[in-house]
C-alpha atoms as a PDB file:
ATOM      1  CA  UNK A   1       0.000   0.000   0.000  1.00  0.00           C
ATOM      2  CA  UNK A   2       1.247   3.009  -1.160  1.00  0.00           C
ATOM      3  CA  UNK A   3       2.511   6.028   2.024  1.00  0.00           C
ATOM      4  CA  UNK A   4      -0.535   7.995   3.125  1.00  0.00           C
ATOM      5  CA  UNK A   5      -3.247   5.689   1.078  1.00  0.00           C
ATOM      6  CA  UNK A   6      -6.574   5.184   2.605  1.00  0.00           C
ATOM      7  CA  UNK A   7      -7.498   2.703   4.842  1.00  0.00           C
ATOM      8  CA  UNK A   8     -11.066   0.884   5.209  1.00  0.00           C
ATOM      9  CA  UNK A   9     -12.513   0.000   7.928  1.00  0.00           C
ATOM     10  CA  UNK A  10     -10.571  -3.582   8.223  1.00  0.00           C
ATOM     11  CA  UNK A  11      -7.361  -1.978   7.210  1.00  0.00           C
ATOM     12  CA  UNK A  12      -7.526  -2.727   3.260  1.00  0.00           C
ATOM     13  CA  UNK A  13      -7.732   0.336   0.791  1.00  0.00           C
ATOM     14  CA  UNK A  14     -10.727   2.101   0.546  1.00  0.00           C
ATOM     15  CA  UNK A  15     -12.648   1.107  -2.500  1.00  0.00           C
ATOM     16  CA  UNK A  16     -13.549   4.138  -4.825  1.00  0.00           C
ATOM     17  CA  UNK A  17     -16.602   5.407  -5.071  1.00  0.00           C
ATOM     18  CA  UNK A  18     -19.163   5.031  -7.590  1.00  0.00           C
ATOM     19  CA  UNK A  19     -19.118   8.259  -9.085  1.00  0.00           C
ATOM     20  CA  UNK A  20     -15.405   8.636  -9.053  1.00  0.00           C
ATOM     21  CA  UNK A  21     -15.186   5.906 -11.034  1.00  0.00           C
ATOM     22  CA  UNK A  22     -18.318   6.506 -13.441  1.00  0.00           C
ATOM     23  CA  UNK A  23     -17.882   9.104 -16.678  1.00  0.00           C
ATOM     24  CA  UNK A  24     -21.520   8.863 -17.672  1.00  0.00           C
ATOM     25  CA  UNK A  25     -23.103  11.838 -15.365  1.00  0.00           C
ATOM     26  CA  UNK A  26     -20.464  14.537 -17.029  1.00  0.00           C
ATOM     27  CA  UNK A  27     -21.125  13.138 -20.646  1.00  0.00           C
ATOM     28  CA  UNK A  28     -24.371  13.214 -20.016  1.00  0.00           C
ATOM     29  CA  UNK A  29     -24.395  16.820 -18.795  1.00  0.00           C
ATOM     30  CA  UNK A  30     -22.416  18.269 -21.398  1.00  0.00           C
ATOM     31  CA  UNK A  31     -24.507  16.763 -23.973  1.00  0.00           C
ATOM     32  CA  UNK A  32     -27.335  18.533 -22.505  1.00  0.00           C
ATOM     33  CA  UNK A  33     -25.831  21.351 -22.459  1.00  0.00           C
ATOM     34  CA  UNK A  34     -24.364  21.395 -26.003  1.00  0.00           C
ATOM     35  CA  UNK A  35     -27.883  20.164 -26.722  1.00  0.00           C
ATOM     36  CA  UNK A  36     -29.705  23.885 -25.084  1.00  0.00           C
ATOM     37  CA  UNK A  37     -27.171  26.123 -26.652  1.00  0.00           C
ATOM     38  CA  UNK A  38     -28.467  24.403 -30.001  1.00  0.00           C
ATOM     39  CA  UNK A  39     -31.720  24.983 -29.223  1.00  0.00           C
ATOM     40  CA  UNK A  40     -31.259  28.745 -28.216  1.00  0.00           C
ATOM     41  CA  UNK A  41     -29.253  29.143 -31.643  1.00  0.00           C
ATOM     42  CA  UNK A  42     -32.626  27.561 -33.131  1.00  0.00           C
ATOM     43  CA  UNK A  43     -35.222  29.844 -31.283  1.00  0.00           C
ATOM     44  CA  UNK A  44     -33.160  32.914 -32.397  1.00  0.00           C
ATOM     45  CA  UNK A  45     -33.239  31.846 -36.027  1.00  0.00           C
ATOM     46  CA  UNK A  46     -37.020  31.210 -35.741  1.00  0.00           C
ATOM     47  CA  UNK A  47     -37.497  34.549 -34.174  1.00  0.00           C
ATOM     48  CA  UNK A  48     -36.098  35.841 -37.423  1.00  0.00           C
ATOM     49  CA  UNK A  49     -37.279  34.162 -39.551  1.00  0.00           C
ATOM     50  CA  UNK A  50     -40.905  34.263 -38.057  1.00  0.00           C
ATOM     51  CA  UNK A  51     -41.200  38.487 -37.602  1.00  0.00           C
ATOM     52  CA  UNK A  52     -41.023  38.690 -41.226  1.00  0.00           C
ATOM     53  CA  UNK A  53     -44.387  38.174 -41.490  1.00  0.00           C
ATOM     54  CA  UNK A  54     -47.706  39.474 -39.875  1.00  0.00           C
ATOM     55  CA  UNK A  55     -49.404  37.389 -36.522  1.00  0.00           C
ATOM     56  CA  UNK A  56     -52.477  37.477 -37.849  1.00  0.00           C
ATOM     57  CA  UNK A  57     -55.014  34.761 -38.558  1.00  0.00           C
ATOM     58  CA  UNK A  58     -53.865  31.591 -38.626  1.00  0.00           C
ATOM     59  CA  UNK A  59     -50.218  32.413 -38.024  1.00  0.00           C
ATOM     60  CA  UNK A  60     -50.481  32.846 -34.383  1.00  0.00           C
ATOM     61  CA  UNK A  61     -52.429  29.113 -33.745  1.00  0.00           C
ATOM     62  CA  UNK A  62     -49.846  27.189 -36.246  1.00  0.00           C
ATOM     63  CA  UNK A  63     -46.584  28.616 -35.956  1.00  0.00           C
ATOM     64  CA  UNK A  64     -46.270  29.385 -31.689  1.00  0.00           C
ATOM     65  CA  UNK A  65     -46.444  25.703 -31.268  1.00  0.00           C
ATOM     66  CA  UNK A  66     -45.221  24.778 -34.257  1.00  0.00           C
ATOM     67  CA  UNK A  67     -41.561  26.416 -33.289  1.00  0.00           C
ATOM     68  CA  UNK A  68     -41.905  25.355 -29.492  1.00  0.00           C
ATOM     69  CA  UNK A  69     -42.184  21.864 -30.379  1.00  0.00           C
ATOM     70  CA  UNK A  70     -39.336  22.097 -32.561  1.00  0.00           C
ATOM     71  CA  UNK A  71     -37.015  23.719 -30.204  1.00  0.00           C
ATOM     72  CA  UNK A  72     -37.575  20.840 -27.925  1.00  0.00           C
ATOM     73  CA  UNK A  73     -37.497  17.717 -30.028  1.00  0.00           C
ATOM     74  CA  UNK A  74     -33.535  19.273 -30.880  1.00  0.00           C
ATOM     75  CA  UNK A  75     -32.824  19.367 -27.140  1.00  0.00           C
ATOM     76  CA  UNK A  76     -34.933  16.458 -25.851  1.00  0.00           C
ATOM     77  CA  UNK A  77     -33.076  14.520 -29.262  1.00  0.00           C
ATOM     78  CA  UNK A  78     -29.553  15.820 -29.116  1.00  0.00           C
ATOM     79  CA  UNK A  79     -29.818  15.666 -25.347  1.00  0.00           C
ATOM     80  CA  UNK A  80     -31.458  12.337 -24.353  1.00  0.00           C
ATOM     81  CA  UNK A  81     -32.970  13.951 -20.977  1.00  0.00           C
ATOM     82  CA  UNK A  82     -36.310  15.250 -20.317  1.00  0.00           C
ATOM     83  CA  UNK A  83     -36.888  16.682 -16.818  1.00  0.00           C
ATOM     84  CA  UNK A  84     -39.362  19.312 -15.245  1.00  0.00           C
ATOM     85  CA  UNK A  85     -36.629  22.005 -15.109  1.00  0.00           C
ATOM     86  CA  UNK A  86     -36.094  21.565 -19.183  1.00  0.00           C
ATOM     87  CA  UNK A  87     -39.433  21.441 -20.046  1.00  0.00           C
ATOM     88  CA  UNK A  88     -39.712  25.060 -17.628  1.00  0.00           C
ATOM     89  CA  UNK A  89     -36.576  26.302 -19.453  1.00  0.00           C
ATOM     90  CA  UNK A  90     -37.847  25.035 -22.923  1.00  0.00           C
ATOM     91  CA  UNK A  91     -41.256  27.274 -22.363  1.00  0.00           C
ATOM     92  CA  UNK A  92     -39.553  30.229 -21.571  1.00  0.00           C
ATOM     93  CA  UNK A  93     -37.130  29.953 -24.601  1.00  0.00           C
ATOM     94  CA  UNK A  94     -39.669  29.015 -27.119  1.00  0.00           C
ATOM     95  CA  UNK A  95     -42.245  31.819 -25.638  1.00  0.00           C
ATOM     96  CA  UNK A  96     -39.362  34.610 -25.786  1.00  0.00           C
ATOM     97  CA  UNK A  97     -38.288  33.478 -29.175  1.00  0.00           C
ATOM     98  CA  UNK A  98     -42.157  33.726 -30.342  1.00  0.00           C
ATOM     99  CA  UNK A  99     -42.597  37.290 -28.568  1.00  0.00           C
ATOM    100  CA  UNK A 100     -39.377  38.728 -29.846  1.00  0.00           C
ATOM    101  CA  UNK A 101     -40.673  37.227 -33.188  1.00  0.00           C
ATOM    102  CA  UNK A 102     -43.482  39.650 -32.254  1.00  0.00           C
ATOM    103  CA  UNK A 103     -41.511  42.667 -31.499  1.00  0.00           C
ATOM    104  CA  UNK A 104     -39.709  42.075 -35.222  1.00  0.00           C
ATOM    105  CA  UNK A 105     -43.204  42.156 -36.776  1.00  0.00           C
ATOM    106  CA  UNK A 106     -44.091  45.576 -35.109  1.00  0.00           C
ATOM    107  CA  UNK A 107     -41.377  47.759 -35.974  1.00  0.00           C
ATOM    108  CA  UNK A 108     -40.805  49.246 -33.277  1.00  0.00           C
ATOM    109  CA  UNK A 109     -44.289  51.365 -34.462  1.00  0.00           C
ATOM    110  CA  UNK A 110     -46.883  49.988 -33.917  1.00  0.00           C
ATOM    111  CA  UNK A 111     -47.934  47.688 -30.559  1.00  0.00           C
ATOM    112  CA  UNK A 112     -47.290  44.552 -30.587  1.00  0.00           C
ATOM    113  CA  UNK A 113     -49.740  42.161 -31.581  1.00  0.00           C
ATOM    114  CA  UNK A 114     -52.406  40.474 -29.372  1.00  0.00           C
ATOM    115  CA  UNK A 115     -51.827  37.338 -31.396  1.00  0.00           C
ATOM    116  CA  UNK A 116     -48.045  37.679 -30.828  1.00  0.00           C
ATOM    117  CA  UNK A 117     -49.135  36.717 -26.995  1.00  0.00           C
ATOM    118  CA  UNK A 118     -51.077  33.886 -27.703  1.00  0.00           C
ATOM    119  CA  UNK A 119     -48.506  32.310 -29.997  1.00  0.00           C
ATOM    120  CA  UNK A 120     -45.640  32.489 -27.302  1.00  0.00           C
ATOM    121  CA  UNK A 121     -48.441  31.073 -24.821  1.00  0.00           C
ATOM    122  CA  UNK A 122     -48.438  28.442 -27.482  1.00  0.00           C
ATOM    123  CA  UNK A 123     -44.642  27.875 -28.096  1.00  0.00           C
ATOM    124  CA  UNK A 124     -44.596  27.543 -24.614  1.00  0.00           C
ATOM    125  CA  UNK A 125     -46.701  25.051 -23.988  1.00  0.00           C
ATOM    126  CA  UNK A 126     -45.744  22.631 -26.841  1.00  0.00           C
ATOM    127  CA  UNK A 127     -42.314  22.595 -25.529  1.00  0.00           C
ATOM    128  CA  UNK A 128     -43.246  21.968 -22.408  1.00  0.00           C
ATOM    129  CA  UNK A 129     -45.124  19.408 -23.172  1.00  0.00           C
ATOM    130  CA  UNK A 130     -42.540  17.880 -25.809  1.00  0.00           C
ATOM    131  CA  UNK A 131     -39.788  17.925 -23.109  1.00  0.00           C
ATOM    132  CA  UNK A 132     -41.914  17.080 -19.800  1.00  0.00           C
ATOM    133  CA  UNK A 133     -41.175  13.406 -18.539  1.00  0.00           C
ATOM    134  CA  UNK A 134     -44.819  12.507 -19.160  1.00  0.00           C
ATOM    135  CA  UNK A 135     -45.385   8.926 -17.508  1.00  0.00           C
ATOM    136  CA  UNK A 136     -41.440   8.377 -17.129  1.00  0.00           C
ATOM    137  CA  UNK A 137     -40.314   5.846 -14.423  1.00  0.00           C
ATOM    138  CA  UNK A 138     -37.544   7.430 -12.305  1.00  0.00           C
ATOM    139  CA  UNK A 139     -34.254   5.445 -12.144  1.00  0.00           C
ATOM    140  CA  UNK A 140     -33.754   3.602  -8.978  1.00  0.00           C
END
């Protein structure tokens, strides 16, 4: 035994512990993250990409939930986790992207639109529920 080394209990070495010894749980996290910085760079694009054009009519419904769900199935996808706290982060990324998608369609003139709100209510919600752990067992 090497000079200063552990000692157990009975006077052998002192196993290591599990999560010492096990690389999955920083993998893991790193992939998640990798996996939310995607999906911000995704919500920004859709922000663009959806103020170019007017929240009116049918726009609002389709396109909120349309972008929230796709903003999650790249993190849940990339990621491999789903968890409360994603699906919470998920709705506030998708329903900022939507609302700044909002503020692009005004101008900076006119208000912005009331179905601007009810499209990032939308996005929200479809993440949410895209990236909830709906009927998941737990690991034991």
């Amino acid at each position: 035994m090497p000079v200063g080394g552990a000692r157990g209990s009975y006077g052998g070495p002192v196993p290591p512990s599990p999560a010492s010894t096990d690389p999955a749980p920083a993998a893991v996290s790193t992939r998640v993250l990798l996996a939310m910085a995607l999906g911000a760079l995704v919500a920004a694009l859709g922000a663009l990409f959806l103020g170019e054009y007017e929240f009116d009519e049918m726009l609002p419904i389709v396109a909120g939930p349309l972008l929230g769900l796709v903003i999650a199935e790249i993190v849940v996808s990339i990621g491999g986790h789903r968890s409360w706290t994603m699906a919470g982060i998920l709705a506030v990324l998708a329903g900022a992207a939507v609302l700044l998608a909002g503020h692009l369609d005004a101008n900076d003139v006119a208000p912005v639109k009331a179905g601007a709100y009810l499209s990032a209510a939308l996005a929200a919600l479809g993440a949410a529920a895209r990236a909830a752990p709906w009927g998941r067992a737990r690991p034991r």
